[in-house]
PDB file of N, CA and C in Angstrom:
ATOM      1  N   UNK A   1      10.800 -34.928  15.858  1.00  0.00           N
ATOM      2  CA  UNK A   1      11.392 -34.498  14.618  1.00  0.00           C
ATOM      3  C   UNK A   1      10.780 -33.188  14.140  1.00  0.00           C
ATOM      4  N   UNK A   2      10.340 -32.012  15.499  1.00  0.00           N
ATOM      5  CA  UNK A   2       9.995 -30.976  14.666  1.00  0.00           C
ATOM      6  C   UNK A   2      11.054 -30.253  13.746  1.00  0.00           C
ATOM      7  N   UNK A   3      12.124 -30.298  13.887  1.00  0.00           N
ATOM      8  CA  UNK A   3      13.114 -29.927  13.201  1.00  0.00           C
ATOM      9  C   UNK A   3      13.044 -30.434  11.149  1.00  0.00           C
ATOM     10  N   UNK A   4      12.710 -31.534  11.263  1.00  0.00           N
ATOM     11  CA  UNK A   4      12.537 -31.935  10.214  1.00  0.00           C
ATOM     12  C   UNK A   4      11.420 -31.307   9.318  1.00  0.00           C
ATOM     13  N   UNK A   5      10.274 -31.049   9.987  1.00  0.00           N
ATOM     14  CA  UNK A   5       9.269 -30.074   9.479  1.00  0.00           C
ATOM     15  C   UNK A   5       8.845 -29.095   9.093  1.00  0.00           C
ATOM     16  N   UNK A   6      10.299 -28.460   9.551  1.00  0.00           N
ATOM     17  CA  UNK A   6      10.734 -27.352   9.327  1.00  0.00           C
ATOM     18  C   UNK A   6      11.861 -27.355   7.807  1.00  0.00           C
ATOM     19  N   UNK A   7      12.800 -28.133   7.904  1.00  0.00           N
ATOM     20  CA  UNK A   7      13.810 -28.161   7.392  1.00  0.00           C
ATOM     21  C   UNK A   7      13.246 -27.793   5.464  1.00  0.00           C
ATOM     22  N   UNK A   8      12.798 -28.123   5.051  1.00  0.00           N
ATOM     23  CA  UNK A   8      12.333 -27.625   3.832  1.00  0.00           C
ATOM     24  C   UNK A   8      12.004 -26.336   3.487  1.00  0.00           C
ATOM     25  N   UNK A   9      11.551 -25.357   4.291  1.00  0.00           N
ATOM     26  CA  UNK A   9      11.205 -23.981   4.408  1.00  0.00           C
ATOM     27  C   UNK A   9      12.774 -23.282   4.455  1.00  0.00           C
ATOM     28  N   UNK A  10      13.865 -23.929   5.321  1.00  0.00           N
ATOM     29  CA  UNK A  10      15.119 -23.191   5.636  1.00  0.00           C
ATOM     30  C   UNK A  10      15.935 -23.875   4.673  1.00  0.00           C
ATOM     31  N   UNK A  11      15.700 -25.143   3.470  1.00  0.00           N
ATOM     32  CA  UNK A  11      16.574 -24.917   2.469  1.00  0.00           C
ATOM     33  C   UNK A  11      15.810 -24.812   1.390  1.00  0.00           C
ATOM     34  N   UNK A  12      14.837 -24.239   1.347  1.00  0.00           N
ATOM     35  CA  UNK A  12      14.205 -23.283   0.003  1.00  0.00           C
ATOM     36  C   UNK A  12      13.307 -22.637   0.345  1.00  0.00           C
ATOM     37  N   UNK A  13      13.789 -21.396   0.962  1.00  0.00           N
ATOM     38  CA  UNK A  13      13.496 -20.402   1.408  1.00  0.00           C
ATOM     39  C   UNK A  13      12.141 -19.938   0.368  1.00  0.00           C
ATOM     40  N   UNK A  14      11.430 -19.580   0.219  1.00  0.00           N
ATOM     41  CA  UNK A  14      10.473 -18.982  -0.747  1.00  0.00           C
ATOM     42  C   UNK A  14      11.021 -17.169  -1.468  1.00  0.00           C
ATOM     43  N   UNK A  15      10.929 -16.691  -2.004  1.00  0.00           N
ATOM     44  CA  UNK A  15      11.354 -15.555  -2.536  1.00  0.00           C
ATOM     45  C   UNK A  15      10.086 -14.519  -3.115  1.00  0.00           C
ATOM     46  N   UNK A  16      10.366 -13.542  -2.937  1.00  0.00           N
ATOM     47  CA  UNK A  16       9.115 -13.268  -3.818  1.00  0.00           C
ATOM     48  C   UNK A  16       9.549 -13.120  -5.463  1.00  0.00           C
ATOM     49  N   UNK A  17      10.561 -12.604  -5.663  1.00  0.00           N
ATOM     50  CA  UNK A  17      10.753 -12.907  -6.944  1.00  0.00           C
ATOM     51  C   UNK A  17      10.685 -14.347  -7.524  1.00  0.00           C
ATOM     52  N   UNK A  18      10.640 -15.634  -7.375  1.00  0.00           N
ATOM     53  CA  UNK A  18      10.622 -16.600  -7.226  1.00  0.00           C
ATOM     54  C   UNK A  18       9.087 -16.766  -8.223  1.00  0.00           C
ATOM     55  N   UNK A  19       8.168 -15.851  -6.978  1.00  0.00           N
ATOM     56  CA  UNK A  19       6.350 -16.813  -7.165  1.00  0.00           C
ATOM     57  C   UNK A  19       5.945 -15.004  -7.360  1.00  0.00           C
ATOM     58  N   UNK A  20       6.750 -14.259  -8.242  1.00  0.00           N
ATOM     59  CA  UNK A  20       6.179 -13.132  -8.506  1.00  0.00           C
ATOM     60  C   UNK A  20       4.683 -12.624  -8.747  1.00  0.00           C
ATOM     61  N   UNK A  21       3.841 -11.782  -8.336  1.00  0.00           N
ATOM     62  CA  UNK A  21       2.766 -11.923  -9.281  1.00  0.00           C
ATOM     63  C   UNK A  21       2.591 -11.082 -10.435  1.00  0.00           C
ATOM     64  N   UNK A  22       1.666 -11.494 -11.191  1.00  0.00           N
ATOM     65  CA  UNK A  22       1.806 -10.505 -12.449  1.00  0.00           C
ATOM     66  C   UNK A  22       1.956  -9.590 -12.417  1.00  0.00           C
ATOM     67  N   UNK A  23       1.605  -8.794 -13.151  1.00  0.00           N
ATOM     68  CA  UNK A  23       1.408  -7.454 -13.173  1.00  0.00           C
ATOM     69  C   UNK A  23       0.501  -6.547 -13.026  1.00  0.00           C
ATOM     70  N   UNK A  24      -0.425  -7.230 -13.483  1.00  0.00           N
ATOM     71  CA  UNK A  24      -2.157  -6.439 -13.100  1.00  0.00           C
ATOM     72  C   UNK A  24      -2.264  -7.117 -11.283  1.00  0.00           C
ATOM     73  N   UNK A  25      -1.739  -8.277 -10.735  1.00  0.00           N
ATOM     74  CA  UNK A  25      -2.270  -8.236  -9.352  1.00  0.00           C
ATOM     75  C   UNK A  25      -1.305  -7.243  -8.878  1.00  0.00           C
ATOM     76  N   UNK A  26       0.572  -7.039  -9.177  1.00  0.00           N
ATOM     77  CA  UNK A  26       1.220  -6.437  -8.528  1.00  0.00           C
ATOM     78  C   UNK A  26       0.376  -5.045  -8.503  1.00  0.00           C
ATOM     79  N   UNK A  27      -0.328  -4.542  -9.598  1.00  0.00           N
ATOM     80  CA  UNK A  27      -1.140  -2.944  -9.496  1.00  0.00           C
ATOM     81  C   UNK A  27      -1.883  -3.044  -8.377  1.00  0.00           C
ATOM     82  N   UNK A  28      -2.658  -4.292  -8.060  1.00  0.00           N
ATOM     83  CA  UNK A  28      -3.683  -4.554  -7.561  1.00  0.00           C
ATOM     84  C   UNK A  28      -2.941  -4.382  -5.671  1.00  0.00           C
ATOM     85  N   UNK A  29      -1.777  -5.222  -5.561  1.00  0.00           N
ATOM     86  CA  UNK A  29      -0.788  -5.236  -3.930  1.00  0.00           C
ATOM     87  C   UNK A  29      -0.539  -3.763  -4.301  1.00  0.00           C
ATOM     88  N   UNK A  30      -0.073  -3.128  -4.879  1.00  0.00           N
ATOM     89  CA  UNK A  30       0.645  -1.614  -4.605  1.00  0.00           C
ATOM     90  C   UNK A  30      -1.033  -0.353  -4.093  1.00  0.00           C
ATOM     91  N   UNK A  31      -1.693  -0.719  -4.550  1.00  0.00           N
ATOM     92  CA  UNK A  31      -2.932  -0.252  -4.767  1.00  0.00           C
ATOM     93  C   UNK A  31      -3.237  -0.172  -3.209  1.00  0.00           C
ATOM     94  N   UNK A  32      -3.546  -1.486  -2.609  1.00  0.00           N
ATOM     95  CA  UNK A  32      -3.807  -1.912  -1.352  1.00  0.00           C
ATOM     96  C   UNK A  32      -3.310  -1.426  -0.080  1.00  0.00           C
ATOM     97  N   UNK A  33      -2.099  -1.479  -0.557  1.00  0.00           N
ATOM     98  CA  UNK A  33      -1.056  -1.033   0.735  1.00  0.00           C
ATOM     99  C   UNK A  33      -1.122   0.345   0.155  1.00  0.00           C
ATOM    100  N   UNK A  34      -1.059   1.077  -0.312  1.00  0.00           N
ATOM    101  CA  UNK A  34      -1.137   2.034  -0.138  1.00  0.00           C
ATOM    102  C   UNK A  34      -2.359   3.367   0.352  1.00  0.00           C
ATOM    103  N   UNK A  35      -2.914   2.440  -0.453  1.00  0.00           N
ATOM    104  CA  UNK A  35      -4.686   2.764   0.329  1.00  0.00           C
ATOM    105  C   UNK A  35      -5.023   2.056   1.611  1.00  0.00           C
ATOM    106  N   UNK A  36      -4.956   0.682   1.695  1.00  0.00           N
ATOM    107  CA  UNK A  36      -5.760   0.175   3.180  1.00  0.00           C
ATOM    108  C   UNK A  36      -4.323  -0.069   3.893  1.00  0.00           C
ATOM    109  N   UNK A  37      -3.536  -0.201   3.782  1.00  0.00           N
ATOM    110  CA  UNK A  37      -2.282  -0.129   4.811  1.00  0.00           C
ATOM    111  C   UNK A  37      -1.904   1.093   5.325  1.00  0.00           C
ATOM    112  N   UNK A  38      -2.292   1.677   4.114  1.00  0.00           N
ATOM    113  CA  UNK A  38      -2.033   3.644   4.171  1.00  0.00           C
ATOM    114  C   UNK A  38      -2.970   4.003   4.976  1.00  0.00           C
ATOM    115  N   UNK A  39      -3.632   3.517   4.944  1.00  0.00           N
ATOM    116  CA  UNK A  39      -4.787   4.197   6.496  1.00  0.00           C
ATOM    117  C   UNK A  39      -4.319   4.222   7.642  1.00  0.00           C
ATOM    118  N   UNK A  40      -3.787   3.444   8.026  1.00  0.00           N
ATOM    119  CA  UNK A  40      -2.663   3.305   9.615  1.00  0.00           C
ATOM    120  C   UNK A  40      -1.356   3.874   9.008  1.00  0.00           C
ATOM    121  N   UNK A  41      -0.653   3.369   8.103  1.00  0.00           N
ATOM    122  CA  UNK A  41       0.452   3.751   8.603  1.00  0.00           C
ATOM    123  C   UNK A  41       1.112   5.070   7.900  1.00  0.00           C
ATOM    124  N   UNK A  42       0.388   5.825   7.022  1.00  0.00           N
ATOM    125  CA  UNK A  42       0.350   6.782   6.965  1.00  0.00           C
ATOM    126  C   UNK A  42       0.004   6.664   5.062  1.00  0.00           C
ATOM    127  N   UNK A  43      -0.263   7.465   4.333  1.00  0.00           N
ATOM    128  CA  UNK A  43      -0.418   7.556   2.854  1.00  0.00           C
ATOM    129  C   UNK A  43       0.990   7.132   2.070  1.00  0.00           C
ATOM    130  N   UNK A  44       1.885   7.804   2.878  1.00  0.00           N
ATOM    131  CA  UNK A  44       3.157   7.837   2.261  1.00  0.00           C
ATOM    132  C   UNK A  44       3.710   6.961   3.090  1.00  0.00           C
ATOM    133  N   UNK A  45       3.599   6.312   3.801  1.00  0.00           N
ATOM    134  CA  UNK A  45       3.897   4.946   4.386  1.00  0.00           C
ATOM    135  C   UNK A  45       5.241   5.720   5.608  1.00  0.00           C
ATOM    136  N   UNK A  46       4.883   6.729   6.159  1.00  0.00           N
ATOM    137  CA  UNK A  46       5.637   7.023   6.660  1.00  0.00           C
ATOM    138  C   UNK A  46       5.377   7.340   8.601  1.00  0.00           C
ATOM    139  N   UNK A  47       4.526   6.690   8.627  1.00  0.00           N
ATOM    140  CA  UNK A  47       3.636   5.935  10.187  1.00  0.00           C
ATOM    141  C   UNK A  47       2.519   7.212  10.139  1.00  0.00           C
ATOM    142  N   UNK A  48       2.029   6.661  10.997  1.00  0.00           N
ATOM    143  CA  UNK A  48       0.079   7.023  11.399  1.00  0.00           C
ATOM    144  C   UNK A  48       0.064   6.518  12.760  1.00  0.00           C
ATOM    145  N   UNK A  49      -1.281   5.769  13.138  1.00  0.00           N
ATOM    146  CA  UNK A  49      -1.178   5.082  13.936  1.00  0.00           C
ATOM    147  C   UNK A  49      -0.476   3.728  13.977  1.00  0.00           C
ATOM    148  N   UNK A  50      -0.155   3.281  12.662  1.00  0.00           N
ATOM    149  CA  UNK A  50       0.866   2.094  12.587  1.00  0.00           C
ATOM    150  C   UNK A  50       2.383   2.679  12.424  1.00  0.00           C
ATOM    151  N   UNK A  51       3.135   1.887  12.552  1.00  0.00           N
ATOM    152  CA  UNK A  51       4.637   2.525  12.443  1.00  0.00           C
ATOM    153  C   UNK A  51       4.747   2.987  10.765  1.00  0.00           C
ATOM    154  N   UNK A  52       5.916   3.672  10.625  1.00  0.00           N
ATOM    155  CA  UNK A  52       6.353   3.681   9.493  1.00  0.00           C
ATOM    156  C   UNK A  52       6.737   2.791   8.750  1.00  0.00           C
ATOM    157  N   UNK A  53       6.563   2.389   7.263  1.00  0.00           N
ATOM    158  CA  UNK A  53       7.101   0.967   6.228  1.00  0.00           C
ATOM    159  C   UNK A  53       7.983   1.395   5.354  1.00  0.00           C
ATOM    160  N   UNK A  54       8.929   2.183   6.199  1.00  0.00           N
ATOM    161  CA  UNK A  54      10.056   2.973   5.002  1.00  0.00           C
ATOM    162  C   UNK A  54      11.370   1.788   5.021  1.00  0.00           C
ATOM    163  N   UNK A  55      12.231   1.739   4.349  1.00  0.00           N
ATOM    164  CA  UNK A  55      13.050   0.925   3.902  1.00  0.00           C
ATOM    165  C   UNK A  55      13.896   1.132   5.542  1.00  0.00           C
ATOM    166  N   UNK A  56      14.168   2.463   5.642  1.00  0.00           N
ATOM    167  CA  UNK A  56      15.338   2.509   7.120  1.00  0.00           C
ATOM    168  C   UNK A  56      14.572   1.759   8.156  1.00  0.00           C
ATOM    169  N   UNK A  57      13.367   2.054   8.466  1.00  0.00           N
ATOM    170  CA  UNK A  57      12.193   1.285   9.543  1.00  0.00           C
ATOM    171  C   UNK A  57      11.985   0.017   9.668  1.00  0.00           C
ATOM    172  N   UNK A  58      12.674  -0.735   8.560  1.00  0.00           N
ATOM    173  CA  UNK A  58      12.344  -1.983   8.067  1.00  0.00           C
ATOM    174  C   UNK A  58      13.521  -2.460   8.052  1.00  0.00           C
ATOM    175  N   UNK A  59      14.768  -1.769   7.281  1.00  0.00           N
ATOM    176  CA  UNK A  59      16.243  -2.781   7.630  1.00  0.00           C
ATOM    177  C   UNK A  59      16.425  -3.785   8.883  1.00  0.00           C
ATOM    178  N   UNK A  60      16.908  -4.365   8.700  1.00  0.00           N
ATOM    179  CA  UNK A  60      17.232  -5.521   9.734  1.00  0.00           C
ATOM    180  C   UNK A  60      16.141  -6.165  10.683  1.00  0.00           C
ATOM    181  N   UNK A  61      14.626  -5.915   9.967  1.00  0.00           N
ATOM    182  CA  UNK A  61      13.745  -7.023  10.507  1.00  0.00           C
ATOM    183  C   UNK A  61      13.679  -8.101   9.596  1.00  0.00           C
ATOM    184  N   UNK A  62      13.335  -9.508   9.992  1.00  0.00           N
ATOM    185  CA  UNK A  62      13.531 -10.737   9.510  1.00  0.00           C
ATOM    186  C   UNK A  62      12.231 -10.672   8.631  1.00  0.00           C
ATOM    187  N   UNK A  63      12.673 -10.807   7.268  1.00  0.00           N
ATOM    188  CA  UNK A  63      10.917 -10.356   6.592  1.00  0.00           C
ATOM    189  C   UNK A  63      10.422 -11.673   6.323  1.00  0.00           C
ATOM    190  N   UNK A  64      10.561 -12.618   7.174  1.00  0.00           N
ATOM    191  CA  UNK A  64       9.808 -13.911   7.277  1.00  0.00           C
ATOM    192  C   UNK A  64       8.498 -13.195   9.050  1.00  0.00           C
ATOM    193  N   UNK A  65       9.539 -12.387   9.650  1.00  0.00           N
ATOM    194  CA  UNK A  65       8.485 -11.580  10.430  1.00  0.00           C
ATOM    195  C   UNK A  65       7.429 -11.119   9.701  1.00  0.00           C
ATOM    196  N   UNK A  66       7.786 -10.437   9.216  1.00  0.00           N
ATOM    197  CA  UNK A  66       6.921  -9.391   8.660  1.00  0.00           C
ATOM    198  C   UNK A  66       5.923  -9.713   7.623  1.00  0.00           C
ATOM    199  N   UNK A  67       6.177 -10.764   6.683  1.00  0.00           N
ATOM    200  CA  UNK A  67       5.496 -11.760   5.481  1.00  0.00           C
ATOM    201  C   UNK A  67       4.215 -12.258   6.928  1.00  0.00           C
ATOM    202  N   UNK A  68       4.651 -12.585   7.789  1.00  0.00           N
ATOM    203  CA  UNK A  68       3.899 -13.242   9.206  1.00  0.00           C
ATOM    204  C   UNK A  68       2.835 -12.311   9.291  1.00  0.00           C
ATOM    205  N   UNK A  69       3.607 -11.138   9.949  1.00  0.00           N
ATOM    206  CA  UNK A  69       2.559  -9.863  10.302  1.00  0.00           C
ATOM    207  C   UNK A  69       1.500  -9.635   9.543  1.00  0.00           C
ATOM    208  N   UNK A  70       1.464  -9.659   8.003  1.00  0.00           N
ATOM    209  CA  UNK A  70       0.850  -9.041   7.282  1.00  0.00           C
ATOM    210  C   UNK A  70      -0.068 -10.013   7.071  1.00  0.00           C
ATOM    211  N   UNK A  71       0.232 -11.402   6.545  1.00  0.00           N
ATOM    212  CA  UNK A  71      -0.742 -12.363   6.337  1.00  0.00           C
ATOM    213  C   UNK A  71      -1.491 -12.747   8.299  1.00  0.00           C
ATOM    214  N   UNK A  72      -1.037 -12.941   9.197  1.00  0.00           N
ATOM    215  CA  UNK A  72      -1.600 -13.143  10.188  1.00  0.00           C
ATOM    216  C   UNK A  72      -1.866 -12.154  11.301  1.00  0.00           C
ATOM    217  N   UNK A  73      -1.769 -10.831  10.802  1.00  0.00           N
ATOM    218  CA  UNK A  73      -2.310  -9.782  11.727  1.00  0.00           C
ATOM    219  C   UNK A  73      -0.849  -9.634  13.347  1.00  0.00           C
ATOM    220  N   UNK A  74      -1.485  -9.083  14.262  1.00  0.00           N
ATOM    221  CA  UNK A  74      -0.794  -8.951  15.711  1.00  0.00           C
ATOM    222  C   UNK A  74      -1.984  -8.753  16.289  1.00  0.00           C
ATOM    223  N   UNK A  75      -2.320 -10.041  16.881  1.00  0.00           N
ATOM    224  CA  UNK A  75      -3.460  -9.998  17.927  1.00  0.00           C
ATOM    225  C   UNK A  75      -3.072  -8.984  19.193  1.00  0.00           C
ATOM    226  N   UNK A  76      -4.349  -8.303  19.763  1.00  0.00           N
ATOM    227  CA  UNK A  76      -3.637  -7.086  20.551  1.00  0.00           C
ATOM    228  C   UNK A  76      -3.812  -5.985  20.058  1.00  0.00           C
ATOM    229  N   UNK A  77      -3.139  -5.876  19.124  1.00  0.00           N
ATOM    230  CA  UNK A  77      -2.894  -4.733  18.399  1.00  0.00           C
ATOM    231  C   UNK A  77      -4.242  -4.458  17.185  1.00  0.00           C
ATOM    232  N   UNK A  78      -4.233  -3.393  16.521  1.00  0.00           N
ATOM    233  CA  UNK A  78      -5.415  -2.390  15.600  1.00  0.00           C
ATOM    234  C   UNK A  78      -4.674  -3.440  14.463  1.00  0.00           C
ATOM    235  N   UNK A  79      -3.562  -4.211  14.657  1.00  0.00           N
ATOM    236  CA  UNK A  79      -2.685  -4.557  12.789  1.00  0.00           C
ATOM    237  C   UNK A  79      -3.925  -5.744  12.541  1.00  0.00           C
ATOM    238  N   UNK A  80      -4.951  -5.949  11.399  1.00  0.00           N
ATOM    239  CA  UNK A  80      -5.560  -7.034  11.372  1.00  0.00           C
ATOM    240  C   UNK A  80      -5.114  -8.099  10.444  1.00  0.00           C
ATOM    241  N   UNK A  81      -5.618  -9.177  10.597  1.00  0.00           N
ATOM    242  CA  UNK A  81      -4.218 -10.482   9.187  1.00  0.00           C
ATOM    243  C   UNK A  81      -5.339  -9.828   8.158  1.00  0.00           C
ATOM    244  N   UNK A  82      -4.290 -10.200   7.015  1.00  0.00           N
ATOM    245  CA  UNK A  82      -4.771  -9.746   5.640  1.00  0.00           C
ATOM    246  C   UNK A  82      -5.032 -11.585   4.890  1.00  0.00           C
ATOM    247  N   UNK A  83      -5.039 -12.198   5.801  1.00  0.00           N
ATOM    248  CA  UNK A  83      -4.656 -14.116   4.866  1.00  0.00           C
ATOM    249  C   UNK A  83      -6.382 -13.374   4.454  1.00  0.00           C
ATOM    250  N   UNK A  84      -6.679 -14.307   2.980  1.00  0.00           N
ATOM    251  CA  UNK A  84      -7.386 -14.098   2.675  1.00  0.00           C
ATOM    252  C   UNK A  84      -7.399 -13.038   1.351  1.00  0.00           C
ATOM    253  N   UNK A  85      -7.140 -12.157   1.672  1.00  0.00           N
ATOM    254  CA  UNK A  85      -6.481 -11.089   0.670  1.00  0.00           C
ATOM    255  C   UNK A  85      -5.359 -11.194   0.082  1.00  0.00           C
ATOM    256  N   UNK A  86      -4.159 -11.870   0.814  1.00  0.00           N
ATOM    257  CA  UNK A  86      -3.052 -11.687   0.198  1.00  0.00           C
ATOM    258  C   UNK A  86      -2.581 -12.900   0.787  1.00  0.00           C
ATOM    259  N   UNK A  87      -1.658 -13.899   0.047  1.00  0.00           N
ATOM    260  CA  UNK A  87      -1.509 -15.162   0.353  1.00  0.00           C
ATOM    261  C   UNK A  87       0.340 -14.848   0.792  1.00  0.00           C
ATOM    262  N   UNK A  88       0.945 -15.821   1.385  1.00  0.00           N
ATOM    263  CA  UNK A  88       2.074 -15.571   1.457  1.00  0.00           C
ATOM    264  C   UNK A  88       3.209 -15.007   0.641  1.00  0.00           C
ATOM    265  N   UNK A  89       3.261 -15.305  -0.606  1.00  0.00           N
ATOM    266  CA  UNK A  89       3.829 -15.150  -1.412  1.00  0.00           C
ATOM    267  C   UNK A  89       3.797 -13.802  -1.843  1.00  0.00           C
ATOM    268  N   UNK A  90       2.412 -13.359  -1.900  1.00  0.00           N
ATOM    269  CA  UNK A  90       2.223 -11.931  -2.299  1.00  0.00           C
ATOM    270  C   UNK A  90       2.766 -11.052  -0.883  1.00  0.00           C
ATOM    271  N   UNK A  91       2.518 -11.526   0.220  1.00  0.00           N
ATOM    272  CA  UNK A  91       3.166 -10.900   1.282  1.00  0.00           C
ATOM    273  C   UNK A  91       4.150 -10.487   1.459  1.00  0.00           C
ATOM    274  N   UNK A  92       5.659 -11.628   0.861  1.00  0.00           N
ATOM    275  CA  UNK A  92       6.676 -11.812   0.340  1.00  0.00           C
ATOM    276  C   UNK A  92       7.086 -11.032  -0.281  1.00  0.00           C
ATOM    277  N   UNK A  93       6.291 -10.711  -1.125  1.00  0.00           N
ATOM    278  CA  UNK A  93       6.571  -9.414  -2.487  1.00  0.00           C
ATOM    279  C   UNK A  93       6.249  -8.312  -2.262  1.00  0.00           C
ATOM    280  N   UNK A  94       5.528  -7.841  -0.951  1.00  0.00           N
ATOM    281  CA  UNK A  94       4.924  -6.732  -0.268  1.00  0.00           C
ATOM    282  C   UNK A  94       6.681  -6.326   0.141  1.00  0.00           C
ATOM    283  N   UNK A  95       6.549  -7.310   0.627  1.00  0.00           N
ATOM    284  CA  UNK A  95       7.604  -6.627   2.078  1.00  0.00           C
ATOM    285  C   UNK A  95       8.669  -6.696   1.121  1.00  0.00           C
ATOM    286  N   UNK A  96       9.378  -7.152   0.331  1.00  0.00           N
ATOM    287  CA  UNK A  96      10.779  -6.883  -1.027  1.00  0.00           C
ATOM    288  C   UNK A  96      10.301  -5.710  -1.650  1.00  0.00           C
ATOM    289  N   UNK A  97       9.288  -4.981  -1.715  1.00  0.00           N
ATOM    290  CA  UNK A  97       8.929  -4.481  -2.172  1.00  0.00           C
ATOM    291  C   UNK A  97       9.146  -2.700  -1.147  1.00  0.00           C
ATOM    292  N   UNK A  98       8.282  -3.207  -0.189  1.00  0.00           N
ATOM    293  CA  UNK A  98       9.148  -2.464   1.236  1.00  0.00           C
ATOM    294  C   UNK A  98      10.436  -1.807   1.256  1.00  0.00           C
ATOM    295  N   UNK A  99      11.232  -2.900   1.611  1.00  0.00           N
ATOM    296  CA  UNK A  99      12.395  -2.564   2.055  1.00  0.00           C
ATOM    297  C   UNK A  99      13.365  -2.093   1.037  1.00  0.00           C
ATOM    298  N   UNK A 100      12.921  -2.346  -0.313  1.00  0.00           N
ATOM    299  CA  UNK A 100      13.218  -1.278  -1.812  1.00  0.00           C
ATOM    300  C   UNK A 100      12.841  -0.004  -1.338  1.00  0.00           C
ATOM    301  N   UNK A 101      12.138   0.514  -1.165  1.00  0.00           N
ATOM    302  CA  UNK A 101      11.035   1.411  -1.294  1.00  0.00           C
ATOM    303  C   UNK A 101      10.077   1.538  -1.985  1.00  0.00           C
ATOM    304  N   UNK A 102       9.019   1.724  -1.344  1.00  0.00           N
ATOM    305  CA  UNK A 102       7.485   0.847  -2.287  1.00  0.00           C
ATOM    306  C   UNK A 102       7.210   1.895  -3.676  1.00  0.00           C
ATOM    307  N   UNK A 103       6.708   1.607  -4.613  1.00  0.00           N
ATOM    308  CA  UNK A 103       6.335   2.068  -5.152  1.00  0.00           C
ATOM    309  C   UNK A 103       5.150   2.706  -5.679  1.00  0.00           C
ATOM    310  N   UNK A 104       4.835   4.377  -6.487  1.00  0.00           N
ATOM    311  CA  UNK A 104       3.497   4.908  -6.467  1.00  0.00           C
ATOM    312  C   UNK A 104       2.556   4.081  -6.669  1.00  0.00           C
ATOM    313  N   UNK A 105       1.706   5.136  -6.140  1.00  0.00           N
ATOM    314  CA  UNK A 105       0.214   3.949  -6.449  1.00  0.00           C
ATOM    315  C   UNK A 105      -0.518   4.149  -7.820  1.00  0.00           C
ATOM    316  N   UNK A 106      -0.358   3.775  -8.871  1.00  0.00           N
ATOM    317  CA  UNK A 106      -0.846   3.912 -10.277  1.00  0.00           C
ATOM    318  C   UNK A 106      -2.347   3.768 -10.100  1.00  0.00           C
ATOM    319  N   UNK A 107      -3.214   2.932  -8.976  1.00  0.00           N
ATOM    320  CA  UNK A 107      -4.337   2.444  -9.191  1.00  0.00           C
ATOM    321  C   UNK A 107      -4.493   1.105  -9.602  1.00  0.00           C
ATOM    322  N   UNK A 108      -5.488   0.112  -9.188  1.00  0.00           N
ATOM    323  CA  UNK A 108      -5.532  -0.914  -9.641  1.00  0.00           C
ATOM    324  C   UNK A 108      -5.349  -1.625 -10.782  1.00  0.00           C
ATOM    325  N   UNK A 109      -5.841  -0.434 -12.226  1.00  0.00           N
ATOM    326  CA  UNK A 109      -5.513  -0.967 -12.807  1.00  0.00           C
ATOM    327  C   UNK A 109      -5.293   0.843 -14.160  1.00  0.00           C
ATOM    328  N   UNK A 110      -4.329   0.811 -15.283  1.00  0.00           N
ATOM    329  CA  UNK A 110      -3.858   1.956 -15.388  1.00  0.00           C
ATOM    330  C   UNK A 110      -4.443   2.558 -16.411  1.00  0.00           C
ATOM    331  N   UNK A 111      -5.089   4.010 -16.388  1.00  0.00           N
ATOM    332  CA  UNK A 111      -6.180   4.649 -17.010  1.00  0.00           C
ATOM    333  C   UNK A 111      -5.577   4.132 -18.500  1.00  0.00           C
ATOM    334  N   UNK A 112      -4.921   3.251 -19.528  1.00  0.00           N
ATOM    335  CA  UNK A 112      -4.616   3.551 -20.359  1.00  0.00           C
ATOM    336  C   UNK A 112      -5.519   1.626 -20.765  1.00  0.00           C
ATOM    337  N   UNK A 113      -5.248   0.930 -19.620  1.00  0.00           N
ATOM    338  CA  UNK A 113      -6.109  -0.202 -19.372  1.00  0.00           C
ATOM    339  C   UNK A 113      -6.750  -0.320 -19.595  1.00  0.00           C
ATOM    340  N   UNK A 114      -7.729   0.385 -18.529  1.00  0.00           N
ATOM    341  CA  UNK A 114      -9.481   0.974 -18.794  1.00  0.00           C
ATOM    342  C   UNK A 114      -9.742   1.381 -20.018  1.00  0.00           C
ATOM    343  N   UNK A 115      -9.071   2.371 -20.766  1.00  0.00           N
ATOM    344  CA  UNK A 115      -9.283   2.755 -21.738  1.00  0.00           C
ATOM    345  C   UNK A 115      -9.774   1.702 -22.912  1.00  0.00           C
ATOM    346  N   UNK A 116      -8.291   0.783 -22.932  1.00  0.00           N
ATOM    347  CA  UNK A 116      -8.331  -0.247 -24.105  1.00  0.00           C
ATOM    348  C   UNK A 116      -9.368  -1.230 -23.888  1.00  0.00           C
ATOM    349  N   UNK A 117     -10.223  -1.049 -22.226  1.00  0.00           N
ATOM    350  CA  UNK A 117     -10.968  -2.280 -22.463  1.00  0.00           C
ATOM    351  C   UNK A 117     -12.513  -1.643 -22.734  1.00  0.00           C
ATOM    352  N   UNK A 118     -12.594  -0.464 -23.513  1.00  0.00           N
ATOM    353  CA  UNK A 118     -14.001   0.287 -23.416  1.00  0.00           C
ATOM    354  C   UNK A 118     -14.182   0.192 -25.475  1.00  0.00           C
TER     355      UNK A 118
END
């Protein structure tokens, strides 16, 4: 009955809008990928030594792939898993986030933040 073990994942699919994260972690995912993802695959996410994460580069991959890739790495390959850092869900919201086109990197958290908390 592996089929059955499955079957819950393929009729409620997870979303990232769904298990969104706030807003200070979303600063915190945009921050990341753009800095430590941006190291391979380029600043502007437009490849390095990793491919490019532009929306055209990304159409028509299965982003249950790619939610994969990011939380569990590609053994082989320089890509390392991020589990630990970023849980599925936030992965989820990486890659919707992706295939939008990602957005600037404000910084973890936004000089107007810092400000109010001094």
């Amino acid at each position: 009955m592996l089929i059955a073990a499955f079957l819950p994942a393929l009729v409620f699919p997870v979303h990232a809008q769904d298990t969104a994260p706030d807003d200070k972690r979303q600063r915190e995912l945009v921050h990341m990928v753009r800095q430590d993802c941006g190291s391979c695959h380029g600043l502007t996410l437009q490849g390095g030594l990793g491919p490019a994460l532009t929306p055209a580069t990304l159409r028509g991959k299965p982003s249950e792939g790619l939610v994969a890739t990011i939380v569990n790495g590609r053994p082989g390959t320089p890509m390392p898993p991020f589990r630990g850092l970023v849980d599925e869900s936030e992965a989820a919201w990486i890659v919707e986030r992706l295939v939008d086109g990602f957005p600037a990197d404000g910084g973890p958290e936004s000089a107007q933040q810092t400000a109010d908390t001094r």
